[in-house]
N, C-alpha and C. Protein backbone atom coordinates (compact mmCIF):
# COMPACT_ATOMS: atom_id res chain seq x y z
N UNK A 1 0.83 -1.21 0.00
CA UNK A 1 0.00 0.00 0.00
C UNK A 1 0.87 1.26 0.00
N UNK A 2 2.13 1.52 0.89
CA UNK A 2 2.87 2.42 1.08
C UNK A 2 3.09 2.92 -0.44
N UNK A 3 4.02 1.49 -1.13
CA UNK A 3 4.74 1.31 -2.18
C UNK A 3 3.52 2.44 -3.51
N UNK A 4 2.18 1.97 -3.61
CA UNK A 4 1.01 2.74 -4.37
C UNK A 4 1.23 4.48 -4.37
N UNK A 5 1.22 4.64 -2.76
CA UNK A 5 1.47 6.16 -2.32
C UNK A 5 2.04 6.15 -3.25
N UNK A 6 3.68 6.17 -2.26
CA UNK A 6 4.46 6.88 -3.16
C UNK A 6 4.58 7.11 -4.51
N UNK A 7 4.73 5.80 -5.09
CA UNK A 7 4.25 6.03 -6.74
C UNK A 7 3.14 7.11 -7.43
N UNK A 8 2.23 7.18 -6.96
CA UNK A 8 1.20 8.27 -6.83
C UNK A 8 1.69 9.62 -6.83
N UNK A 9 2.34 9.99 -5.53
CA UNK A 9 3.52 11.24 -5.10
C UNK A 9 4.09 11.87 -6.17
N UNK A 10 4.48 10.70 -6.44
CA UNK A 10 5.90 10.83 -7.74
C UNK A 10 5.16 10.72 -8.91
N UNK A 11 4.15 10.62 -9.37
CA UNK A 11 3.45 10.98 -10.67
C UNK A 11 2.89 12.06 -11.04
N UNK A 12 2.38 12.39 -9.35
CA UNK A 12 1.98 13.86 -9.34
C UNK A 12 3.38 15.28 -9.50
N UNK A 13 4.47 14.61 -8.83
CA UNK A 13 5.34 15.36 -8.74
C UNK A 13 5.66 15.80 -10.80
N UNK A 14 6.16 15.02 -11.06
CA UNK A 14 6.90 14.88 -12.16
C UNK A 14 5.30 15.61 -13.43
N UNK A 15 4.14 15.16 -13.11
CA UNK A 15 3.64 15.87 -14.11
C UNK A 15 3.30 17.49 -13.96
N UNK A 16 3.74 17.86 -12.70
CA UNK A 16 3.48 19.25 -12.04
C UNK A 16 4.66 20.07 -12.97
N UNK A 17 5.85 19.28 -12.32
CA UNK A 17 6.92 20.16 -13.39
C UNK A 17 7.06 19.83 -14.63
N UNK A 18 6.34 19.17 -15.30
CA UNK A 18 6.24 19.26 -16.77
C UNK A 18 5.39 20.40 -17.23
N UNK A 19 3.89 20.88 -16.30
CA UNK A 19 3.38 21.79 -16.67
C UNK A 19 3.76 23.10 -16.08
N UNK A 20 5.05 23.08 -15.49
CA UNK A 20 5.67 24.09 -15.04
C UNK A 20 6.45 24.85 -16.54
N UNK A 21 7.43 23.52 -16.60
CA UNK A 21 8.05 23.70 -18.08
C UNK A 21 7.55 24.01 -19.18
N UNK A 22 6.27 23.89 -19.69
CA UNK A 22 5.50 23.86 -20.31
C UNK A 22 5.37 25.85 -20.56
N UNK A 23 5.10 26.24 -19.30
CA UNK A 23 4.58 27.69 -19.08
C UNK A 23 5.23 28.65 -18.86
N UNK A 24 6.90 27.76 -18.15
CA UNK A 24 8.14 28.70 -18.47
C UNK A 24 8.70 29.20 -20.17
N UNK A 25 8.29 27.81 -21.02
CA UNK A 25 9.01 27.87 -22.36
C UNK A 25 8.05 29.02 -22.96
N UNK A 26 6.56 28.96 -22.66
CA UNK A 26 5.71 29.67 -23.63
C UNK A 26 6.11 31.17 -22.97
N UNK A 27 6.10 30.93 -21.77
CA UNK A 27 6.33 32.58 -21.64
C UNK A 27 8.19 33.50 -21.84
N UNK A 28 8.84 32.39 -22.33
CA UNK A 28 9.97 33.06 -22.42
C UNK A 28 9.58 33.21 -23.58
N UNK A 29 8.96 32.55 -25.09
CA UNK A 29 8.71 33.05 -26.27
C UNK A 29 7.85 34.09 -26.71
N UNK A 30 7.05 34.27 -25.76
CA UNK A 30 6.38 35.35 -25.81
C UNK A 30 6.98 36.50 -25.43
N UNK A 31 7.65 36.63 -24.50
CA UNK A 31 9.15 37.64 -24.42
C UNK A 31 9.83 37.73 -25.22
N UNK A 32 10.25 36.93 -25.82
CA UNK A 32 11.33 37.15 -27.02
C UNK A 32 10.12 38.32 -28.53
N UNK A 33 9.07 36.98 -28.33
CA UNK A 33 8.39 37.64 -29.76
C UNK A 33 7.95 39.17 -29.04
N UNK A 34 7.94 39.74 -28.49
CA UNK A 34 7.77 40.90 -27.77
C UNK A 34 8.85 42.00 -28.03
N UNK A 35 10.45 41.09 -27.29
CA UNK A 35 11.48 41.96 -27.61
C UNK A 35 11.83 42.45 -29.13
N UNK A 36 11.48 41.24 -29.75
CA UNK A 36 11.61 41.52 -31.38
C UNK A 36 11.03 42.39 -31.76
N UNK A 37 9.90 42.39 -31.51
CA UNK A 37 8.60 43.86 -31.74
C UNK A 37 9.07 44.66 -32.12
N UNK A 38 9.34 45.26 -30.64
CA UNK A 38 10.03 46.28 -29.52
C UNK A 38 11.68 46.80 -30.94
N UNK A 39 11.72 45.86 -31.03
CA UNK A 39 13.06 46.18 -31.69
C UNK A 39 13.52 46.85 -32.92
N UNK A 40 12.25 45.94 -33.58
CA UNK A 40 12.05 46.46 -35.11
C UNK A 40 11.24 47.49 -34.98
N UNK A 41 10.63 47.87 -34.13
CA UNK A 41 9.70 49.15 -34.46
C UNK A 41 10.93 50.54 -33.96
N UNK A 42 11.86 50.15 -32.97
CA UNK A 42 12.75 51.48 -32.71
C UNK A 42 13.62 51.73 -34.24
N UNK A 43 14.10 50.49 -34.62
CA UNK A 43 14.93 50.75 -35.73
C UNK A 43 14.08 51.32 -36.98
N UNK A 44 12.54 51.02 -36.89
CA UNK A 44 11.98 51.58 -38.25
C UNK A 44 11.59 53.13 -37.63
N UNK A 45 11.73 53.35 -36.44
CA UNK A 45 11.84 55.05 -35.96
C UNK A 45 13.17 55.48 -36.30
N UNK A 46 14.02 54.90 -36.22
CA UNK A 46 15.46 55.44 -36.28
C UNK A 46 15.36 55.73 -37.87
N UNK A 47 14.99 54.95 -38.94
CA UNK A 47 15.29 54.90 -40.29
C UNK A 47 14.38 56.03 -40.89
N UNK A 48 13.21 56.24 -40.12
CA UNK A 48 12.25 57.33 -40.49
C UNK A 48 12.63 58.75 -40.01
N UNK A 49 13.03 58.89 -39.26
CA UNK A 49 13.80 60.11 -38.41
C UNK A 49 14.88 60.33 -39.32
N UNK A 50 15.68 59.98 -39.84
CA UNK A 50 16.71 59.67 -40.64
C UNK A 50 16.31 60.21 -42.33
N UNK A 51 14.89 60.16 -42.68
CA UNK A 51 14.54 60.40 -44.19
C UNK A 51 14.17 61.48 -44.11
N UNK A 52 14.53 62.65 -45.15
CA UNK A 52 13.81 63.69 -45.21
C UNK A 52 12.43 63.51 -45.77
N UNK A 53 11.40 64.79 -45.09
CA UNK A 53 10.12 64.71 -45.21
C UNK A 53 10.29 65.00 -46.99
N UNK A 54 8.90 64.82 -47.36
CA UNK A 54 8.60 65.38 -48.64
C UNK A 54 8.60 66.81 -48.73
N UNK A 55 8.00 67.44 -47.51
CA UNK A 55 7.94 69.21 -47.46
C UNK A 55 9.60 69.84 -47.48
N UNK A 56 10.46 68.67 -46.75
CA UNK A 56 11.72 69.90 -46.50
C UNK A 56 12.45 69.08 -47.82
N UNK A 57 12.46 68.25 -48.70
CA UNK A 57 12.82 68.22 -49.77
C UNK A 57 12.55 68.81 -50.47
N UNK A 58 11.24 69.32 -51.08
CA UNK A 58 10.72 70.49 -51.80
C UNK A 58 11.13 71.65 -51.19
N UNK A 59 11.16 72.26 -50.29
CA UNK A 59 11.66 73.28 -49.67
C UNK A 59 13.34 73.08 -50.50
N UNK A 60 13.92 72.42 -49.96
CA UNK A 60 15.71 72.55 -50.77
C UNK A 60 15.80 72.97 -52.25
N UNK A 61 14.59 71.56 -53.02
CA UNK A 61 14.75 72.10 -54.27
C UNK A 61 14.25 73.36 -54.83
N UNK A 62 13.56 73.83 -54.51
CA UNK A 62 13.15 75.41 -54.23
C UNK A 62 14.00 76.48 -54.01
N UNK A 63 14.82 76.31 -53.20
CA UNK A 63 15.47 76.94 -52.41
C UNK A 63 16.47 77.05 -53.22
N UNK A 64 17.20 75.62 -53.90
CA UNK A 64 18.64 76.16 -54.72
C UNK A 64 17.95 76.26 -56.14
N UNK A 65 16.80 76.28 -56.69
CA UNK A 65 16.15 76.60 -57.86
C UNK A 65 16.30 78.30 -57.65
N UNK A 66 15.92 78.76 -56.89
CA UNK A 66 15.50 80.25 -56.27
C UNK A 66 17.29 80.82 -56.84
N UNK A 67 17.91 80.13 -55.64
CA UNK A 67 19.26 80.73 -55.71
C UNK A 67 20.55 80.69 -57.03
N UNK A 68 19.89 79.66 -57.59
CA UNK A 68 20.69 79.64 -59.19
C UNK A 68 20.28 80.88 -60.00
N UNK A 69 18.93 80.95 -59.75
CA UNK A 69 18.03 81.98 -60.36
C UNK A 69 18.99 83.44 -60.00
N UNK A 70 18.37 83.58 -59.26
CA UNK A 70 18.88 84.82 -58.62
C UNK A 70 20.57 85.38 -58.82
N UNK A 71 21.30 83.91 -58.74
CA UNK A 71 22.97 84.82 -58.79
C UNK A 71 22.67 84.70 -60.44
N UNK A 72 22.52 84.30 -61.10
CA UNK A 72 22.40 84.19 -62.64
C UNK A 72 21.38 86.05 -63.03
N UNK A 73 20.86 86.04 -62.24
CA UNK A 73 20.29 87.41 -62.93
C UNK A 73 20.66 88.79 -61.80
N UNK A 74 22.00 88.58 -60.80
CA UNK A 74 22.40 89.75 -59.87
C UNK A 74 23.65 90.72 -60.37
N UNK A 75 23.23 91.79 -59.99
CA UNK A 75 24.19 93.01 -60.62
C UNK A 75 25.30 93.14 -59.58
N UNK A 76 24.34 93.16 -58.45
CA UNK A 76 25.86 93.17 -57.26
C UNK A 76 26.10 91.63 -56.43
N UNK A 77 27.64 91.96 -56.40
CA UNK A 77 28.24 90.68 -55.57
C UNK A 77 27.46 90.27 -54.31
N UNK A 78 26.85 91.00 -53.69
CA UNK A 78 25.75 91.09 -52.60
C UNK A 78 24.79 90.29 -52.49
N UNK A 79 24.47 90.79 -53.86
CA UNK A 79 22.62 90.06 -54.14
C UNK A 79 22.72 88.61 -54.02
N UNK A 80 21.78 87.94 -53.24
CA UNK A 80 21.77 86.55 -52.84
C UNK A 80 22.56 86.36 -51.51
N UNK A 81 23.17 86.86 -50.78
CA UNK A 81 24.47 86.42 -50.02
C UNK A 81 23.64 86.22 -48.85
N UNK A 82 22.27 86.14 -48.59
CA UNK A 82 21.47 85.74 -47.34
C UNK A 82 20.91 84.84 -47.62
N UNK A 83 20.58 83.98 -48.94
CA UNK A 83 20.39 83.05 -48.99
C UNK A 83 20.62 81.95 -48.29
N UNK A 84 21.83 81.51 -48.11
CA UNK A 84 21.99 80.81 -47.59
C UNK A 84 21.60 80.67 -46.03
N UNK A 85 22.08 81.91 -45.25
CA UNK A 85 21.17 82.23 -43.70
C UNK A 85 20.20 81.55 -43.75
N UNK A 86 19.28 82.47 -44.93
CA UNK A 86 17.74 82.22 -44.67
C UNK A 86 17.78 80.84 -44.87
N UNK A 87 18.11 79.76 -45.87
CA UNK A 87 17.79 78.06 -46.38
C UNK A 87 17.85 77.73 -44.68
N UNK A 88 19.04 77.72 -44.26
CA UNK A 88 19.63 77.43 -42.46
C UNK A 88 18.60 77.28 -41.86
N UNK A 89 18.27 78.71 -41.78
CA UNK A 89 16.75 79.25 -41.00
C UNK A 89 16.13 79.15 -40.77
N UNK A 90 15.13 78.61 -41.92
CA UNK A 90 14.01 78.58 -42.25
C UNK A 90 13.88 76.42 -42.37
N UNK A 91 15.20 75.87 -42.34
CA UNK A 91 14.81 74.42 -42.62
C UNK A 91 14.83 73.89 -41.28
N UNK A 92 15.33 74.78 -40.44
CA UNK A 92 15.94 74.54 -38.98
C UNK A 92 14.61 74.87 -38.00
N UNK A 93 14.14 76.05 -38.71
CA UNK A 93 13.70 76.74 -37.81
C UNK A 93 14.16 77.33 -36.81
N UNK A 94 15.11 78.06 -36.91
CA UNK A 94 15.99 78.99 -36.03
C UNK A 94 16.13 80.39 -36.33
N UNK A 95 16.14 81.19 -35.39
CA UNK A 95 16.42 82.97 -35.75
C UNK A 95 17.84 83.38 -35.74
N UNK A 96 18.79 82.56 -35.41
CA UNK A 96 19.69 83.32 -35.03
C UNK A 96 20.82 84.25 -35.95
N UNK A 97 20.46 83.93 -37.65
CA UNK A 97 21.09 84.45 -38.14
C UNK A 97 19.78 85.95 -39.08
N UNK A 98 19.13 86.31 -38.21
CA UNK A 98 18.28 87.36 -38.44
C UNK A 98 19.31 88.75 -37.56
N UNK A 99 18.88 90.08 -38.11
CA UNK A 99 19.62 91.01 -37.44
C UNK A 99 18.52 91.71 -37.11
N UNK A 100 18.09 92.78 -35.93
CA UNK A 100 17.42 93.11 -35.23
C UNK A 100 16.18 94.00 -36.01
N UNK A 101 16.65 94.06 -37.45
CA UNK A 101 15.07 94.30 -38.38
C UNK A 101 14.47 93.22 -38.69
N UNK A 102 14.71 91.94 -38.00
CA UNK A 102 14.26 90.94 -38.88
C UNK A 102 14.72 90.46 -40.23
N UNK A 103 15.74 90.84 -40.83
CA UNK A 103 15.69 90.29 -42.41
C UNK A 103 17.32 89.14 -41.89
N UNK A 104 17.52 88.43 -42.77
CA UNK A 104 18.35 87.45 -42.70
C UNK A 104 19.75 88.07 -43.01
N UNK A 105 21.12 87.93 -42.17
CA UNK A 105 22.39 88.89 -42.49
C UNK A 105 22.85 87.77 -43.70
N UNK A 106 23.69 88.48 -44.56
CA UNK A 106 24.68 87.51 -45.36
C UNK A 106 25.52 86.70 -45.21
N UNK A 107 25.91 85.73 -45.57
CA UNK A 107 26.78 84.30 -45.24
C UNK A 107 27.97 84.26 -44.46
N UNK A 108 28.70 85.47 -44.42
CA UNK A 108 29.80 85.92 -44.02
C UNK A 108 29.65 85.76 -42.17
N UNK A 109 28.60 86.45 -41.97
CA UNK A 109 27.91 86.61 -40.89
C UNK A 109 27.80 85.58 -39.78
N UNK A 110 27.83 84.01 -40.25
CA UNK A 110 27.85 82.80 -39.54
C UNK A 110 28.81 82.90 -39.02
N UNK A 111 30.03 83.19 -39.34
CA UNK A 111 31.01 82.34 -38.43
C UNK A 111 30.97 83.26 -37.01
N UNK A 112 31.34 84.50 -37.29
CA UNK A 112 31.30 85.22 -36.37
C UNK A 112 29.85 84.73 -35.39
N UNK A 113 28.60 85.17 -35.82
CA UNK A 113 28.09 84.35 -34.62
C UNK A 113 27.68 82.78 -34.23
N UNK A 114 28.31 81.89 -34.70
CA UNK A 114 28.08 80.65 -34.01
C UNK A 114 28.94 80.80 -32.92
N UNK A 115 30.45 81.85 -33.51
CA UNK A 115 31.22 81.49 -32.67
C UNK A 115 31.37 82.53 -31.25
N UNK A 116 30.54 83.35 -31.35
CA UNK A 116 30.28 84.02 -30.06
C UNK A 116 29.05 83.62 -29.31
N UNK A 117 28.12 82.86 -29.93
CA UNK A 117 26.87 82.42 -29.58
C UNK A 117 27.14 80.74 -28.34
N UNK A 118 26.17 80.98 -27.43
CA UNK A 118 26.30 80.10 -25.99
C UNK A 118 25.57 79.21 -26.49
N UNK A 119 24.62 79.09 -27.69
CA UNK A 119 23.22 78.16 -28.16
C UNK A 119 24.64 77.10 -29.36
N UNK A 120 25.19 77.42 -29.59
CA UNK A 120 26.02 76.98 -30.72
C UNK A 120 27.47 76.05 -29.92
N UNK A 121 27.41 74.52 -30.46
CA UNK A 121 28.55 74.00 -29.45
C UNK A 121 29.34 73.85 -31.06
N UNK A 122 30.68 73.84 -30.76
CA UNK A 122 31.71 73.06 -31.31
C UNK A 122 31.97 71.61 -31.90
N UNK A 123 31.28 70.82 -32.48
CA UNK A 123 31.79 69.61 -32.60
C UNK A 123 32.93 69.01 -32.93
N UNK A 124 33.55 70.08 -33.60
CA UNK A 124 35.29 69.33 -33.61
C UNK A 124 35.47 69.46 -35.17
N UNK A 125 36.50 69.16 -35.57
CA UNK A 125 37.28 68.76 -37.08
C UNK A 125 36.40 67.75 -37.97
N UNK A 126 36.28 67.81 -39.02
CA UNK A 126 36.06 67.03 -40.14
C UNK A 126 36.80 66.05 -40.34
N UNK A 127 38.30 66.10 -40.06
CA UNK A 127 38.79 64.42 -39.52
C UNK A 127 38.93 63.78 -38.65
N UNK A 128 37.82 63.70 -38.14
CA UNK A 128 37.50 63.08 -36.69
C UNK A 128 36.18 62.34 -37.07
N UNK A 129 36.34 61.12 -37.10
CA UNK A 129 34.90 60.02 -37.29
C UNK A 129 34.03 60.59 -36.10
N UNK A 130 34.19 60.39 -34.81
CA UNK A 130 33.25 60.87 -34.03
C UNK A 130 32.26 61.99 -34.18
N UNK A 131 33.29 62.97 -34.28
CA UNK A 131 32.85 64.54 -34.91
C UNK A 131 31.52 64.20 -35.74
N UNK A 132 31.74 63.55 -37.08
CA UNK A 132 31.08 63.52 -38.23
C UNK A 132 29.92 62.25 -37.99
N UNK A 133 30.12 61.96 -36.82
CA UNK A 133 28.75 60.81 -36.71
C UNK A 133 27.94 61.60 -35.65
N UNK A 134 28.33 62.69 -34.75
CA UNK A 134 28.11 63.25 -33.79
C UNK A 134 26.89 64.20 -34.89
N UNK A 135 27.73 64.89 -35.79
CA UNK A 135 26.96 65.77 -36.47
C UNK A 135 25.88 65.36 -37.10
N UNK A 136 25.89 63.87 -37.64
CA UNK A 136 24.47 63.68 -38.71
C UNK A 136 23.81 62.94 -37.23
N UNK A 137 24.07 62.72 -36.39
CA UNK A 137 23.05 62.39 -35.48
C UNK A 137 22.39 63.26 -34.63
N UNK A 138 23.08 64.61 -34.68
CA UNK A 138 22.94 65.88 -34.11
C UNK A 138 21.76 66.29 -35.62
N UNK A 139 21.37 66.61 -36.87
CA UNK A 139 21.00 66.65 -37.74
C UNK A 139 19.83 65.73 -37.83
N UNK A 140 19.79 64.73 -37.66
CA UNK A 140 18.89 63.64 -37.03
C UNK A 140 17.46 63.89 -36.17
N UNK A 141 18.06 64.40 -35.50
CA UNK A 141 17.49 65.02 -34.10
C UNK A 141 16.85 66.58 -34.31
N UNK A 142 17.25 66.86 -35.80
CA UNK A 142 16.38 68.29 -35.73
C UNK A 142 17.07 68.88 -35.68
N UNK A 143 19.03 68.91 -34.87
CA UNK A 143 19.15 70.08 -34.47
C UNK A 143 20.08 70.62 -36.00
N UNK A 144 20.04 72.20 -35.65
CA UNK A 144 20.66 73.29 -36.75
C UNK A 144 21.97 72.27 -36.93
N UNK A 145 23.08 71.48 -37.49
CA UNK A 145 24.32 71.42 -37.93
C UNK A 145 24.64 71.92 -39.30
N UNK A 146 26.09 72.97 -39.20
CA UNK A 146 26.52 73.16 -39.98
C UNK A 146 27.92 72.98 -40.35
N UNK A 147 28.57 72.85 -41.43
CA UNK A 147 30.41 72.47 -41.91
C UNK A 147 30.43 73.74 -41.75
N UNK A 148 31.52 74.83 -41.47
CA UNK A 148 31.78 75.59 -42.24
C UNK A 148 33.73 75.61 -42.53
N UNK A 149 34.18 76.28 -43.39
CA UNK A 149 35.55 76.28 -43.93
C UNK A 149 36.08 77.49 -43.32
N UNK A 150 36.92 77.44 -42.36
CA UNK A 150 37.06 78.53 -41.45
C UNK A 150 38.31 79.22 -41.68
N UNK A 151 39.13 78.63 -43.17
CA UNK A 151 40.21 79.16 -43.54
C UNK A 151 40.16 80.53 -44.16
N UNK A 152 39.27 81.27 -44.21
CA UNK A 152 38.57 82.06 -44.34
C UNK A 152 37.56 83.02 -43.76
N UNK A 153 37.00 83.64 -43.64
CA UNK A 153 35.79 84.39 -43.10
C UNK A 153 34.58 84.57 -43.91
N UNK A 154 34.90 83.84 -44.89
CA UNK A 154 33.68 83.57 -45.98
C UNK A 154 33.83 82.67 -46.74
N UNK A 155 34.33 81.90 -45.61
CA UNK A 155 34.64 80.22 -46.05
C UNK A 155 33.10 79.37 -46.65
N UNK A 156 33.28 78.32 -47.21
CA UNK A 156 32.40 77.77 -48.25
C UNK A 156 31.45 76.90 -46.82
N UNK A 157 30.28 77.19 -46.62
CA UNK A 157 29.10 76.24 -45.84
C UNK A 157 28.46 75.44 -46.29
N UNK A 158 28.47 74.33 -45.85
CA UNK A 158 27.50 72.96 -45.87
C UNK A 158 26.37 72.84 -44.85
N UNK A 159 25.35 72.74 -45.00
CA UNK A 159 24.03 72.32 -44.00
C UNK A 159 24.19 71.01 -44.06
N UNK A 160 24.16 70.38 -42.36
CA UNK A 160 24.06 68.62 -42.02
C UNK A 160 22.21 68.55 -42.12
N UNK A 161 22.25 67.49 -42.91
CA UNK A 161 20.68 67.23 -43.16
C UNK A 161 20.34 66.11 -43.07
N UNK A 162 19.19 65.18 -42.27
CA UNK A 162 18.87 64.40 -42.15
C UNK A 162 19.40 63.10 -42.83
N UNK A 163 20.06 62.14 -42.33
CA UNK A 163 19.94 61.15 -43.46
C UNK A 163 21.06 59.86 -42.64
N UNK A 164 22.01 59.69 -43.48
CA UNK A 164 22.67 58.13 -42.64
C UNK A 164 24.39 58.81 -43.09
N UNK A 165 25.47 58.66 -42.73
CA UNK A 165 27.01 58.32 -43.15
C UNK A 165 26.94 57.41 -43.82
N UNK A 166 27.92 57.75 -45.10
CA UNK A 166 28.19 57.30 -46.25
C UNK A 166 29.76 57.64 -46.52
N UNK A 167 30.37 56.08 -47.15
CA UNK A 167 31.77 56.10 -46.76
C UNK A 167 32.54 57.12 -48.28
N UNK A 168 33.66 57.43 -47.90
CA UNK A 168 33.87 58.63 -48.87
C UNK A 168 35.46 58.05 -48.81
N UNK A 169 35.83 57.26 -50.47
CA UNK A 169 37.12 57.01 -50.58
C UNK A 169 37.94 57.76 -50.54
N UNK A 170 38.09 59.53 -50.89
CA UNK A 170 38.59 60.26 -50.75
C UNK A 170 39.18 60.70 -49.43
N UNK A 171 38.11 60.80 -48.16
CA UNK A 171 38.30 61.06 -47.01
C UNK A 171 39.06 59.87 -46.14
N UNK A 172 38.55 59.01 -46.73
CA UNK A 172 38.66 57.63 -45.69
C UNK A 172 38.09 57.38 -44.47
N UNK A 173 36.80 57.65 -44.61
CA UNK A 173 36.09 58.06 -43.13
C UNK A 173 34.44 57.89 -44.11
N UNK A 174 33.37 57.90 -42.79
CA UNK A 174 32.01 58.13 -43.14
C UNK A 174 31.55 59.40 -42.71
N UNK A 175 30.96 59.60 -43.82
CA UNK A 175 30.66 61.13 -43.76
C UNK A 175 28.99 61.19 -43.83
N UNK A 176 28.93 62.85 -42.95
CA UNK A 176 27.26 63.16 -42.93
C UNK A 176 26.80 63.69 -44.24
N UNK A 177 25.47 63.40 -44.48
CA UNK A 177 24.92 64.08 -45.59
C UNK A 177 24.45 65.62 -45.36
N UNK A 178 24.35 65.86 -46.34
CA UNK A 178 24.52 67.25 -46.47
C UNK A 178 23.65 68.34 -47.69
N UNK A 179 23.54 69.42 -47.50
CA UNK A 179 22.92 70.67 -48.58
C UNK A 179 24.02 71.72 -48.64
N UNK A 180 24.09 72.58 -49.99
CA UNK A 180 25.00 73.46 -49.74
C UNK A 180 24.65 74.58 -51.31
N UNK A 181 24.18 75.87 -50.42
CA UNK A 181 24.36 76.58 -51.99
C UNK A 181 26.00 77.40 -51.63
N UNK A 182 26.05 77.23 -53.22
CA UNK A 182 27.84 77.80 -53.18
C UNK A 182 27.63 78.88 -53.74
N UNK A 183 28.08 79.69 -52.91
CA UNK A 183 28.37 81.48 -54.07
C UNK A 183 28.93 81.54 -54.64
N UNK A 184 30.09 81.22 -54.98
CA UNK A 184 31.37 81.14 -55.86
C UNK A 184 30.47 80.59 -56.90
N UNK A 185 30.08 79.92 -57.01
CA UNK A 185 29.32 79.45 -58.28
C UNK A 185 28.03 78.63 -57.91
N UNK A 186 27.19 79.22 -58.35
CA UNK A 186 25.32 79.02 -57.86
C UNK A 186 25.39 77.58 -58.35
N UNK A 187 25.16 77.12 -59.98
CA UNK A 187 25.46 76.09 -60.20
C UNK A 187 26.01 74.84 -59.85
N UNK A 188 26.82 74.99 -59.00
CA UNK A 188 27.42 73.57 -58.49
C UNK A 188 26.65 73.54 -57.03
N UNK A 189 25.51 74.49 -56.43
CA UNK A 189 24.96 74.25 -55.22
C UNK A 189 24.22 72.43 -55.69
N UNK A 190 24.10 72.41 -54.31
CA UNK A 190 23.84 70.75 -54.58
C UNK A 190 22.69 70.31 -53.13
N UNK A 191 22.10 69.31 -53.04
CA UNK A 191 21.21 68.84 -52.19
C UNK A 191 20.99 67.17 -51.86
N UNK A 192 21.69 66.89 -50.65
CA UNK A 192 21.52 65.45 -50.34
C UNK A 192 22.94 64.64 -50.99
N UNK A 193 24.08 65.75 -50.83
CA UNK A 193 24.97 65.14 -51.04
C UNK A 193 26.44 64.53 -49.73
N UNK A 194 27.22 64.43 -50.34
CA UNK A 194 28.27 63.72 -48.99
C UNK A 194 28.71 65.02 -48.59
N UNK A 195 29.30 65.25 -47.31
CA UNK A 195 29.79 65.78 -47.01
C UNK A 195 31.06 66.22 -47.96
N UNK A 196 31.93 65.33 -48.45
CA UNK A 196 33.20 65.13 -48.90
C UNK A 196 32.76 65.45 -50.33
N UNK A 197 31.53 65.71 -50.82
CA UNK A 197 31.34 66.23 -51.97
C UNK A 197 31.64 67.63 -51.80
N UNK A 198 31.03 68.46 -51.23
CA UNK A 198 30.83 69.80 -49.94
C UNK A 198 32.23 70.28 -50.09
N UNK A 199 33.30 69.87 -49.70
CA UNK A 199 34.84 69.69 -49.68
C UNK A 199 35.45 69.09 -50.14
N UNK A 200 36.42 69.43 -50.84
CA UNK A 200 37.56 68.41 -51.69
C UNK A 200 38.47 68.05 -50.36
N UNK A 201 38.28 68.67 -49.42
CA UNK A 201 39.25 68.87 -48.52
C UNK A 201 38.66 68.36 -47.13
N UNK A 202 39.15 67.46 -46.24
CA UNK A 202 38.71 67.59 -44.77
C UNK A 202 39.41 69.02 -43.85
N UNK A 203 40.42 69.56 -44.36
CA UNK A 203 41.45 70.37 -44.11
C UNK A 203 40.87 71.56 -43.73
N UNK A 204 40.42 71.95 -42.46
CA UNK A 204 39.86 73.28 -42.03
C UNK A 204 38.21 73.38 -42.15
N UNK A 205 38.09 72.54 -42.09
CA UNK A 205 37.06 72.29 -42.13
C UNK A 205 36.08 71.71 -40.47
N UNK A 206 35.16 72.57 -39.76
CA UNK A 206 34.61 72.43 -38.67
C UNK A 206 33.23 72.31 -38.20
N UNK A 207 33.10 71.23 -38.14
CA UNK A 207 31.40 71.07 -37.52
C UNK A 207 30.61 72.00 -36.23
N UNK A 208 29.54 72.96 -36.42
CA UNK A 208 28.77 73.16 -35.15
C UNK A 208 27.81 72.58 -35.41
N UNK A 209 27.04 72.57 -33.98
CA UNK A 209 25.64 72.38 -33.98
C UNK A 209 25.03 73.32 -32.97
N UNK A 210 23.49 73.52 -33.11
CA UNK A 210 23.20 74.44 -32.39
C UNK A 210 22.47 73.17 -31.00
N UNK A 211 22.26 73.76 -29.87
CA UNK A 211 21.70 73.18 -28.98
C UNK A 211 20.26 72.77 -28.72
């Protein structure tokens, strides 16, 4: 009779933790199929955050349509030279390169105030990988980044614009994407290109971003 018990005991035992096992396995897969979710939906935020909208693409092509226009039909060296401010400005949504009538100052005008401005950080050199992943993720995020060529005081500017690093045999590094109307010549302004297109040169070349 004892011998029945126990056997009994031990049948009950052993099918208890089978339906233990049973409810550990389903619920660790249901965690997993959860974490996966979870996972693919941040990375399809990351990849969407990352694409420019349809509005601020039309806005660019606009913008260097406008400005080809314009240096192609200007009498003075002047005419157009806020363009670029305003593209900044207006894609950013930022005031800071407005002067106290409201109208947008000329290109020249940036360096001097990013670089007295407390809203404006430093990111460092153009040959610095960090720098340049710092910036399109800073760009990413909305915020103002700009290249500018500081060998100069009316050194050549690039706008950091939404998008991913892309490797650049020239540089030897991954570089942020980028917008840029060029005064020196309206025509070669460009939109959604490499950084290292922007510059033949990493050479003096310095990333801000605004805060």
């Amino acid at each position: 009779m004892n011998k029945i018990i126990i056997l009994l005991i031990a049948f009950t035992v052993v099918v208890s933790c089978k339906e233990e096992a049973k409810s550990s396995t389903s619920t660790t897969a249901t965690e997993k199929a959860v974490s996966g979710t979870e996972k693919t939906t941040e990375t399809e935020a990351v990849e969407k955050d990352a694409k420019l909208s349809v509005d601020k693409e039309q806005f660019l092509s606009t913008t260097i349509a406008y400005f080809k226009n314009c240096k192609a039909n200007s009498s003075n060296r002047n005419d157009c030279r806020n363009s670029i401010t305003k593209m900044i400005s207006e894609f950013y949504d930022i005031s800071d390169f407005k002067n106290e009538a409201g109208d947008y100052v000329i290109y020249d005008s940036i360096q001097p105030i990013i670089k007295k401005s407390e809203n404006w950080v430093k990111l460092g050199n153009a040959n610095d990988q960090e720098v340049l992943k710092k910036a399109q993720e800073a760009a990413n995020n909305g915020n103002a980044t700009i290249a500018v060529d500081v060998s100069e005081s009316y050194g050549q500017i690039a706008m950091i614009i939404p998008g991913k690093l892309t490797n650049s045999g020239s540089w030897k590094l991954k570089v942020p994407n980028t917008t840029a109307l060029v005064n020196y010549d309206a025509t070669k302004s460009f939109m959604k290109k490499s950084l290292a297109y922007a510059f033949k040169s990493m050479d003096n070349i310095v990333l801000y971003s605004k805060k």
